[in-house]
Protein backbone atom coordinates (compact mmCIF):
# COMPACT_ATOMS: atom_id res chain seq x y z
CA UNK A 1 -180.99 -0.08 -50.35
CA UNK A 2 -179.80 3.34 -51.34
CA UNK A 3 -178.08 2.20 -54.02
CA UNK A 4 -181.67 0.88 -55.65
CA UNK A 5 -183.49 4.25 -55.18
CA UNK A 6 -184.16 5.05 -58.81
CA UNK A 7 -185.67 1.80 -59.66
CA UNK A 8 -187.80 1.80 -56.37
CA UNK A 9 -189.17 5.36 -56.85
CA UNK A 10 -189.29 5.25 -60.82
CA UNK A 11 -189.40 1.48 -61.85
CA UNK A 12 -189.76 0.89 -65.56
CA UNK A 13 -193.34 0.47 -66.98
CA UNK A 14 -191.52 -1.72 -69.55
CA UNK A 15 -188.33 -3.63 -69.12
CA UNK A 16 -186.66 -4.02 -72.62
CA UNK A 17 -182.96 -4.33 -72.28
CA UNK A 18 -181.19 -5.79 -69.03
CA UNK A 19 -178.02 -5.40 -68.22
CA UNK A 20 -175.83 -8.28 -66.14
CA UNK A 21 -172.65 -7.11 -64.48
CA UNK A 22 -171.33 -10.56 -64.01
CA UNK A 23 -167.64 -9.73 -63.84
CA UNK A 24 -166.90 -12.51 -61.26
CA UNK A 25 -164.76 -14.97 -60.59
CA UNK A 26 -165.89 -18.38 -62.71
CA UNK A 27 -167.57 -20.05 -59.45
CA UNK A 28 -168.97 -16.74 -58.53
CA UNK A 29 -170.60 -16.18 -62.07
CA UNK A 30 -172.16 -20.00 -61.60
CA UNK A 31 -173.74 -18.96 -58.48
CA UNK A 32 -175.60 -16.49 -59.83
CA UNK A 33 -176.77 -18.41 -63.00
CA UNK A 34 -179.94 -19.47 -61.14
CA UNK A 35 -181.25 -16.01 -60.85
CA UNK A 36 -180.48 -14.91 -64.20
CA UNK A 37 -182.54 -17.62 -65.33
CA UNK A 38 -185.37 -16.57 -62.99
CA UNK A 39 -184.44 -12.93 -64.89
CA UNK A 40 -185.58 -14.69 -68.42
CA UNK A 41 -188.32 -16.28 -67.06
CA UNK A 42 -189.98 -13.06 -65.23
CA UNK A 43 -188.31 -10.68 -68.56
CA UNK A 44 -189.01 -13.57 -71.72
CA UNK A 45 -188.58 -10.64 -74.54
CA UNK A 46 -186.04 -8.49 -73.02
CA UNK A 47 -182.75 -8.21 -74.77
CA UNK A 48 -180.41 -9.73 -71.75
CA UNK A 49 -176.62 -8.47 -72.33
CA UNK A 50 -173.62 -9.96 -69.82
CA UNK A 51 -170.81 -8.14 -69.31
CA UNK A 52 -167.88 -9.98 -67.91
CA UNK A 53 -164.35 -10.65 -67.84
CA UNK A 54 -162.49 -12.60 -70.81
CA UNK A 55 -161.96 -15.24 -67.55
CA UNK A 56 -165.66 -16.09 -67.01
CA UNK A 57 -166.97 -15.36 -70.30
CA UNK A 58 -166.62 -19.33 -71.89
CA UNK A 59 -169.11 -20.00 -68.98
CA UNK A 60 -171.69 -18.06 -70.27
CA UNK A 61 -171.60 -18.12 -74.15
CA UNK A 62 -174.04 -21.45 -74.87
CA UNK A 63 -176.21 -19.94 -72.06
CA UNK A 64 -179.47 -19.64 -73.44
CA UNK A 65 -181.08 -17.29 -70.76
CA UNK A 66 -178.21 -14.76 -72.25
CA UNK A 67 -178.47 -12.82 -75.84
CA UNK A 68 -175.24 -11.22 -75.72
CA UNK A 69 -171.83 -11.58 -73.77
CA UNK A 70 -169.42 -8.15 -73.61
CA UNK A 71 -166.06 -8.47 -72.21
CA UNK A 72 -164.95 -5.72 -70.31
CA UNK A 73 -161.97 -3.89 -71.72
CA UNK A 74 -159.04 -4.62 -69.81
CA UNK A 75 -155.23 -5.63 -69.39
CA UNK A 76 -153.63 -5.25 -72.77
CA UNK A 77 -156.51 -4.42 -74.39
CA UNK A 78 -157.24 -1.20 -72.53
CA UNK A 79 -156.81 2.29 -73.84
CA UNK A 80 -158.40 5.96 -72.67
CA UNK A 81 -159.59 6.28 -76.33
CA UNK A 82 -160.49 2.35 -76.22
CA UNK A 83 -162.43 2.51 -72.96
CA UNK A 84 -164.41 5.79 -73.79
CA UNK A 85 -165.57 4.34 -77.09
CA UNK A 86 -166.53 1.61 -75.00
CA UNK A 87 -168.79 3.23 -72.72
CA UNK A 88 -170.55 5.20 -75.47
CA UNK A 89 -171.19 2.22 -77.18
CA UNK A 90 -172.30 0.88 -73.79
CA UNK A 91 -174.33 4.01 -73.68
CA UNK A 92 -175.93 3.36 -77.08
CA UNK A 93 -177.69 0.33 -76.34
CA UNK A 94 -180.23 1.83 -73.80
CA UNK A 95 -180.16 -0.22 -70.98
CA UNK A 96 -183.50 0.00 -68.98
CA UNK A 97 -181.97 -1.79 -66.12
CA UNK A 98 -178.82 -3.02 -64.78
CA UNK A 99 -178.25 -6.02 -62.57
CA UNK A 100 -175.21 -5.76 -60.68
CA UNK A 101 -174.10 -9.42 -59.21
CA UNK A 102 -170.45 -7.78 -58.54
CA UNK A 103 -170.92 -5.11 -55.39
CA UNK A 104 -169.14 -1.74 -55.44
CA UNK A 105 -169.41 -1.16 -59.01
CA UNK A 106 -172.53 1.26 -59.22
CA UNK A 107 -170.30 3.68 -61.13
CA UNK A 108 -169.68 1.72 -64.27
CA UNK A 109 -173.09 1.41 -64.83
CA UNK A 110 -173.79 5.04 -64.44
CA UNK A 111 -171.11 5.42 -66.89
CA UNK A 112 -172.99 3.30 -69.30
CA UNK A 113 -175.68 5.45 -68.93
CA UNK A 114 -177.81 3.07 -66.67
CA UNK A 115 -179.81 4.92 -63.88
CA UNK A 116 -182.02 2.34 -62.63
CA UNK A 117 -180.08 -0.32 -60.80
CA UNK A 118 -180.33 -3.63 -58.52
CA UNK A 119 -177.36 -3.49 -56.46
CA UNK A 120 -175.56 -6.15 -54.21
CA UNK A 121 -176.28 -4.77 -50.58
CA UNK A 122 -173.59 -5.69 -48.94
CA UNK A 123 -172.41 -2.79 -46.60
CA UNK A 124 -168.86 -1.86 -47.09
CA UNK A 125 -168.10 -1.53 -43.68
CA UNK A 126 -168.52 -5.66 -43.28
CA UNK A 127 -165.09 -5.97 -44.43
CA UNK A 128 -163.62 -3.57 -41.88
CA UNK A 129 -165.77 -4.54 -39.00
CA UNK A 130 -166.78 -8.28 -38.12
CA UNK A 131 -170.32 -7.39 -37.36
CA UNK A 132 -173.90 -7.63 -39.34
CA UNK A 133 -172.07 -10.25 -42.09
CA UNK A 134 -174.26 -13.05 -40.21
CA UNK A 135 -177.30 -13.23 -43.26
CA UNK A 136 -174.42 -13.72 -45.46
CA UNK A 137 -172.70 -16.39 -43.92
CA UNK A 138 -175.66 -18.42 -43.33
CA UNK A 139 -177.02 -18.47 -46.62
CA UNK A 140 -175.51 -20.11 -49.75
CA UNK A 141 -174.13 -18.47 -52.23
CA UNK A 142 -177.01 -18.86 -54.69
CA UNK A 143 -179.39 -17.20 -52.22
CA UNK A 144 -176.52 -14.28 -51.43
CA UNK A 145 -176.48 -13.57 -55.37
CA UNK A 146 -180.63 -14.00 -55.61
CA UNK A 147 -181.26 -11.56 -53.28
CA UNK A 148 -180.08 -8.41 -55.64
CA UNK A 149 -183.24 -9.31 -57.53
CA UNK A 150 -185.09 -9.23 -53.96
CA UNK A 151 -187.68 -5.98 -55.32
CA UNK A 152 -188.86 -7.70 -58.32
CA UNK A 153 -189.64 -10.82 -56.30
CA UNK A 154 -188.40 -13.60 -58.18
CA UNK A 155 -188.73 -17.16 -57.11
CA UNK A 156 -184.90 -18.68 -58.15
CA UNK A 157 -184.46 -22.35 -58.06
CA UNK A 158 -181.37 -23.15 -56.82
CA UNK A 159 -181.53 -27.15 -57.48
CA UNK A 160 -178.60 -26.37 -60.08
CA UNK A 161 -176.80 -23.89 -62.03
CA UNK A 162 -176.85 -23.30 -65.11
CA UNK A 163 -173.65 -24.79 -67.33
CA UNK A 164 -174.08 -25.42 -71.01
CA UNK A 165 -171.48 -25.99 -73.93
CA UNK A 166 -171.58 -26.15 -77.23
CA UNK A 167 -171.65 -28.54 -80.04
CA UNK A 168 -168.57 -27.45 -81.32
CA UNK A 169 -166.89 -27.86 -78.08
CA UNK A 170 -168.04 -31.18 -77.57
CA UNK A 171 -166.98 -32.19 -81.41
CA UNK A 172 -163.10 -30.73 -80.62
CA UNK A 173 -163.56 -32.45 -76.84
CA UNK A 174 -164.38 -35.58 -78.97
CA UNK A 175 -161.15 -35.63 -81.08
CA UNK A 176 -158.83 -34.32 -78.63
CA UNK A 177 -159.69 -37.51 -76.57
CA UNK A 178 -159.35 -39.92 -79.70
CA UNK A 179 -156.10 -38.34 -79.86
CA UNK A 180 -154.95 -39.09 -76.52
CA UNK A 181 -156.41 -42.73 -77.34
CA UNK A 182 -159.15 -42.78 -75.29
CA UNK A 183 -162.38 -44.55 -76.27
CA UNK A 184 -165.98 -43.84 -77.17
CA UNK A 185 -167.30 -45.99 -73.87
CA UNK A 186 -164.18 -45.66 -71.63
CA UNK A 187 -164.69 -44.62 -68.68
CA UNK A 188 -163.16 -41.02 -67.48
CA UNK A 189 -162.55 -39.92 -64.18
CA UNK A 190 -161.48 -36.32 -63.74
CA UNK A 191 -159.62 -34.89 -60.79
CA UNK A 192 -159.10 -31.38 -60.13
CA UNK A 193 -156.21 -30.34 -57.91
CA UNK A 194 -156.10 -26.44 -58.14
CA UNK A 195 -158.48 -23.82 -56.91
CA UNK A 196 -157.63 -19.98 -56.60
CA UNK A 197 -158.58 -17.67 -54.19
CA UNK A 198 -157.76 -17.98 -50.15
CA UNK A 199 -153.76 -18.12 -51.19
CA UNK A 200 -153.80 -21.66 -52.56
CA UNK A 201 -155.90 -22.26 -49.06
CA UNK A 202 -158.48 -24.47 -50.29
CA UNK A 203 -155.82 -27.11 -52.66
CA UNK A 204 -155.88 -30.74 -50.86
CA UNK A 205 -152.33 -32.23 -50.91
CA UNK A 206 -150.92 -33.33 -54.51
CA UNK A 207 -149.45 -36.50 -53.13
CA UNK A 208 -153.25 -37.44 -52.02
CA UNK A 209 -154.45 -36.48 -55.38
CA UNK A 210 -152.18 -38.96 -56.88
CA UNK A 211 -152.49 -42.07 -54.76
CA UNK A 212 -156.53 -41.07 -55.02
CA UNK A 213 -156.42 -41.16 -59.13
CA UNK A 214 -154.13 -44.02 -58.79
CA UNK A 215 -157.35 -46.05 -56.91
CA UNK A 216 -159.59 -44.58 -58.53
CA UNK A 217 -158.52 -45.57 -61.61
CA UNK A 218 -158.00 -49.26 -60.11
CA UNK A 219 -161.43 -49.32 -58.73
CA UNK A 220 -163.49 -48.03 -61.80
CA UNK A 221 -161.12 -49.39 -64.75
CA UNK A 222 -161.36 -45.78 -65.58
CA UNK A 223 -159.08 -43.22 -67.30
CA UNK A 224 -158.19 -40.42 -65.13
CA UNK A 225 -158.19 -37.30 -66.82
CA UNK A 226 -156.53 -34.03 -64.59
CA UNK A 227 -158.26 -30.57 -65.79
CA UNK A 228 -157.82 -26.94 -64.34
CA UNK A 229 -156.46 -23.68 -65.86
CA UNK A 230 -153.12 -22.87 -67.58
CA UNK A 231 -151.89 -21.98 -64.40
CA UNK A 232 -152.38 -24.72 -62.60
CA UNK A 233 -150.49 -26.88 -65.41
CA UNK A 234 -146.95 -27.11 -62.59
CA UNK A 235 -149.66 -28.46 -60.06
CA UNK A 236 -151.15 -31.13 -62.65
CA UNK A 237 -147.86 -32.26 -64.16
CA UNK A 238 -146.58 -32.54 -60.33
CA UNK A 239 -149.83 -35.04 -58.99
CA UNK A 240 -149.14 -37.05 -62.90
CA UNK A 241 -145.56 -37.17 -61.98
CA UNK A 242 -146.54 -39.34 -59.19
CA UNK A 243 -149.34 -41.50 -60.39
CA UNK A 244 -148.58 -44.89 -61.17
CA UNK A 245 -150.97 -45.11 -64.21
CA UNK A 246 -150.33 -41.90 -66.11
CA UNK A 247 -153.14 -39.89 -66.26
CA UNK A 248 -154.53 -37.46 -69.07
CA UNK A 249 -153.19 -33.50 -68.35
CA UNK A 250 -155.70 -30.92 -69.90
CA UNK A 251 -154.93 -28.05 -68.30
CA UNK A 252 -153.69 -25.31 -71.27
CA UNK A 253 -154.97 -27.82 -73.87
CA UNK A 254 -158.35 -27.28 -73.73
CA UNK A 255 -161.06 -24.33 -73.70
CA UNK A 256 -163.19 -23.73 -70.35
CA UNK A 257 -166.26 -24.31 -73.11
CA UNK A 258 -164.35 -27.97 -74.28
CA UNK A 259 -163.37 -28.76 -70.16
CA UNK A 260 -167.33 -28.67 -69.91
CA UNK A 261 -167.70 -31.27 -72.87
CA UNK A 262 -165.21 -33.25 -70.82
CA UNK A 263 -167.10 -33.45 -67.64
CA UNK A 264 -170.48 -34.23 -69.24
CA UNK A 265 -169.10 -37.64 -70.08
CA UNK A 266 -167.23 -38.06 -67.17
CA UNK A 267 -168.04 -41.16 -64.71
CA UNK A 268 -167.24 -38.98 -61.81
CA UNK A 269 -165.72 -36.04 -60.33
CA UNK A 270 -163.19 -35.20 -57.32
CA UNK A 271 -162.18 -31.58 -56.90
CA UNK A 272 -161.44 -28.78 -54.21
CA UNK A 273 -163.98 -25.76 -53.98
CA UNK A 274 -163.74 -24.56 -56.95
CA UNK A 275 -165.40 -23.51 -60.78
CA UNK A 276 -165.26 -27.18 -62.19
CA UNK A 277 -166.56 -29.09 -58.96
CA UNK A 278 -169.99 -26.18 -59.05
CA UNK A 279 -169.89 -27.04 -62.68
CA UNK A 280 -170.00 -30.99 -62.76
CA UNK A 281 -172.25 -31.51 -60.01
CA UNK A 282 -174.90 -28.91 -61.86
CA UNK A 283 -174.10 -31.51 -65.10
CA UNK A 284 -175.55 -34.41 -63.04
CA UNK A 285 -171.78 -36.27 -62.54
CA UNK A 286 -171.04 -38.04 -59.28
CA UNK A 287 -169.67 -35.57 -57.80
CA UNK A 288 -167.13 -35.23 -54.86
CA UNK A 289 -166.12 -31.65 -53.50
CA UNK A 290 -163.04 -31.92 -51.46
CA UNK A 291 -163.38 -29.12 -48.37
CA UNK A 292 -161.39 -27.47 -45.92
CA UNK A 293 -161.36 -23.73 -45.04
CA UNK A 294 -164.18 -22.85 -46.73
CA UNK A 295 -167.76 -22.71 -45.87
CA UNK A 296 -170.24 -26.09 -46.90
CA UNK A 297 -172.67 -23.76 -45.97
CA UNK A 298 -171.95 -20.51 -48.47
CA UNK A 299 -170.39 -23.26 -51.00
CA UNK A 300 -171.72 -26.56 -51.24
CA UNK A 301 -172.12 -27.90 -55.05
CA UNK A 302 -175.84 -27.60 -56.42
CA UNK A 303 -176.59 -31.07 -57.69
CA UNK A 304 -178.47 -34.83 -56.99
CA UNK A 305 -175.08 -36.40 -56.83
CA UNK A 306 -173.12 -34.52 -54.66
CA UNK A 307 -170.46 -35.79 -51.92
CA UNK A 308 -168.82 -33.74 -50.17
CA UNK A 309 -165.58 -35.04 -48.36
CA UNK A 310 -164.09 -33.17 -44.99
CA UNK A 311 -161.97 -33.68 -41.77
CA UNK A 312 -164.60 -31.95 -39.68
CA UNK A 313 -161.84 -29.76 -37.39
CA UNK A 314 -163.21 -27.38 -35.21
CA UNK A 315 -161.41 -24.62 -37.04
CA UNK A 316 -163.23 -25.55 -39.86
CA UNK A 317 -164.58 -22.76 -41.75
CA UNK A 318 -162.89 -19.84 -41.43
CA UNK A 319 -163.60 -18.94 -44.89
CA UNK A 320 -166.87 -17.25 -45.72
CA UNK A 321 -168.54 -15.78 -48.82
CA UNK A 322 -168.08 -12.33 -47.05
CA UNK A 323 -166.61 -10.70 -43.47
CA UNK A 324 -164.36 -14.51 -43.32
CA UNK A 325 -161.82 -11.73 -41.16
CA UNK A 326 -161.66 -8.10 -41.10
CA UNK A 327 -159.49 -6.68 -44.24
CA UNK A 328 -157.37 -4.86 -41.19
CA UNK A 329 -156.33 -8.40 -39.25
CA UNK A 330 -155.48 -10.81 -42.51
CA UNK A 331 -156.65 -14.32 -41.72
CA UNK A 332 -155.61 -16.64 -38.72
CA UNK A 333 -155.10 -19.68 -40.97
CA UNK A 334 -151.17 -20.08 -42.07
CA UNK A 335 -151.48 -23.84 -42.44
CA UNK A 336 -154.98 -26.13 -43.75
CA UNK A 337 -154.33 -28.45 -41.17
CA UNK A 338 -158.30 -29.10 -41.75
CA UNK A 339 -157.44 -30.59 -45.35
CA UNK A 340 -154.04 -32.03 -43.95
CA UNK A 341 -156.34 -33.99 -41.98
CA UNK A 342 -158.53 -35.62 -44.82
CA UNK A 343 -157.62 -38.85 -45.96
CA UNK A 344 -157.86 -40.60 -49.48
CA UNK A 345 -159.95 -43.20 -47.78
CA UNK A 346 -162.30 -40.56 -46.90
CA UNK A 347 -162.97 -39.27 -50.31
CA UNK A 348 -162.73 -42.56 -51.96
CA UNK A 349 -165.94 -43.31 -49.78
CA UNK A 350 -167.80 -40.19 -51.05
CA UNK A 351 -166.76 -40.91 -54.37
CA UNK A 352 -168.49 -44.61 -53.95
CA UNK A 353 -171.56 -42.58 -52.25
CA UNK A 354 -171.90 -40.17 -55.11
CA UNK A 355 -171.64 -43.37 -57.38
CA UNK A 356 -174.37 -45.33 -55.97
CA UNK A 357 -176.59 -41.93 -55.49
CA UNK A 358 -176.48 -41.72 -59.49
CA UNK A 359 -177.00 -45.96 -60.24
CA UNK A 360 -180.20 -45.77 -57.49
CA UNK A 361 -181.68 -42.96 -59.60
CA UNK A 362 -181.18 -44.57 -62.37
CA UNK A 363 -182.73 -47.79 -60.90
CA UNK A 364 -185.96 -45.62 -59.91
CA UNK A 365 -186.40 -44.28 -63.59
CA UNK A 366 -186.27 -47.58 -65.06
């Protein structure tokens, strides 16, 4: 790619600093996990330095593949002054390479005074014009964000990604959960409703999502506990409104590094496409992703335990990891009908499949 020239013509004789533009969405950032681990492996000594939003970063600070997290300046905190003393800090460090997992964004690390790059190669011209996207849409997203790395020739193994937490996390998980009464061997169940991106696209119906936690809860003797983001705190009062048994709201109560803690003790999952459903099944939970316009192909979760629950309509995707519809024409889906037309009964029996998966590998370790 043209973009790569400097690091094809003068690659470094000695790689001692990498730089990671990860500033991604938090589902995005998990995709490319695997290949930043395959980046520590190949690079053991190198100084590896993230830099990210303040929205992704809690994904990425108990990563051990990672030395150093930097949030990009922006919103409130951004200045001229701010942003110039910024980049000449940026600038300081020395960067032999930079690793750019976001496309477009070639100038920033010029700014920071990095001249040999690994750029995403996707051709701008995809979003205008619905032809040459087809590598992208038939791969999954792991494979999309492992190919920057392509020239150093990196086997990535994209069996999981790579979510960690912390101890800390896990101790204020602990007590906010004696708090809200639950016990040390209770089971949890945890549902999540929301999802960004595609215009609230990919959300399953609330009313499902309660009368699902209701039998889950029935089924498993389980509590059911409903996370997401601050902004999704409307949706989750709205499906706990409706639940018979009331279930445990964490969205705006907890951190994204605690909401880990949460699933790594959870007895399953159930969740649209979206950050926490990559994240549990990669933390070996039965795991249920709930799917409608977007594609199983580009998205399915990394994991052993992984269900995934959809209506099968022919329409079905019409979301892709790129070219889903040229930028010019918008997209041609105004209603999911594809997730109006998945039933609870459907997920409940991926949620039992998932279940089973994880007791049968449990049976062959014994």
């Amino acid at each position: 790619m043209l973009l790569n020239w400097a690091y094809r013509i003068f690659p470094p004789r000695r790689v001692e600093r990498i730089l990671l533009n990860l500033m991604l969405p938090i589902g995005d950032t998990l995709f490319a996990t695997p290949t930043v681990r395959a980046l520590r492996q190949r690079f053991p000594h190198a100084h590896i330095a993230a830099l990210v939003f303040s929205t992704n970063a809690g994904v990425l600070y108990a990563n051990e593949d990672i030395d150093e997290v930097i949030s990009h300046p922006t919103g409130q905190t951004f200045t001229l002054f701010g942003y110039a003393r910024f980049l000449w800090g940026m600038r300081r460090r020395r960067f032999t390479i930079a690793v750019e997992f976001r496309p477009y964004v070639w100038y920033l690390s010029v700014l920071c005074g990095v001249v040999r790059r690994l750029s995403f190669d996707i051709p701008a011209y995809q979003w205008f014009f619905p032809i040459g996207a087809r590598p992208w849409k038939h791969r999954h997203a792991i494979d999309n964000y492992a190919s920057v790395v392509r020239p150093l020739g990196l086997r990535v193994d994209r069996s999981r990604l790579v979510v960690r937490t912390t101890e800390r996390d896990r101790a204020a998980l602990g007590a906010f959960l004696v708090a809200e009464g639950v016990g040390p061997d209770e089971r949890l169940v945890a549902l999540h409703p929301g999802g960004e991106g595609f215009r609230g696209m990919k959300r399953w119906d609330s009313a499902r999502f309660a009368v699902l936690g209701d039998r889950l809860a029935e089924r498993y003797d389980a509590r059911i506990a409903l996370i997401g983001g601050r902004d999704e705190l409307a949706l989750a009062r709205e499906v706990a409104a409706a639940m018979a048994r009331p279930p445990i709201v964490l969205n705006g109560r907890v951190s994204l590094g605690q909401s880990i803690a949460l699933l790594e003790r959870c007895h399953l999952f159930v969740g649209d496409d979206s950050a926490p459903l990559h994240m549990a099944g990669s933390l070996d939970v039965p795991t249920v992703g709930i799917f409608g316009p977007t594609s199983v192909v580009n998205y399915h979760p990394a994991g052993p335990y992984v269900e995934v629950a959809r209506s099968g309509l022919v329409c079905s995707p019409c979301f892709f990891f790129v070219n889903s519809a040229p930028v010019w024409a918008g997209s041609r889906c105004r209603v999911p009908t594809c997730l109006h037309a998945l039933s609870v009964e459907t997920v409940l029996e991926a949620a039992e499949r998932a279940i089973v998966r994880k007791e049968a590998g449990r049976s062959g370790m014994a």
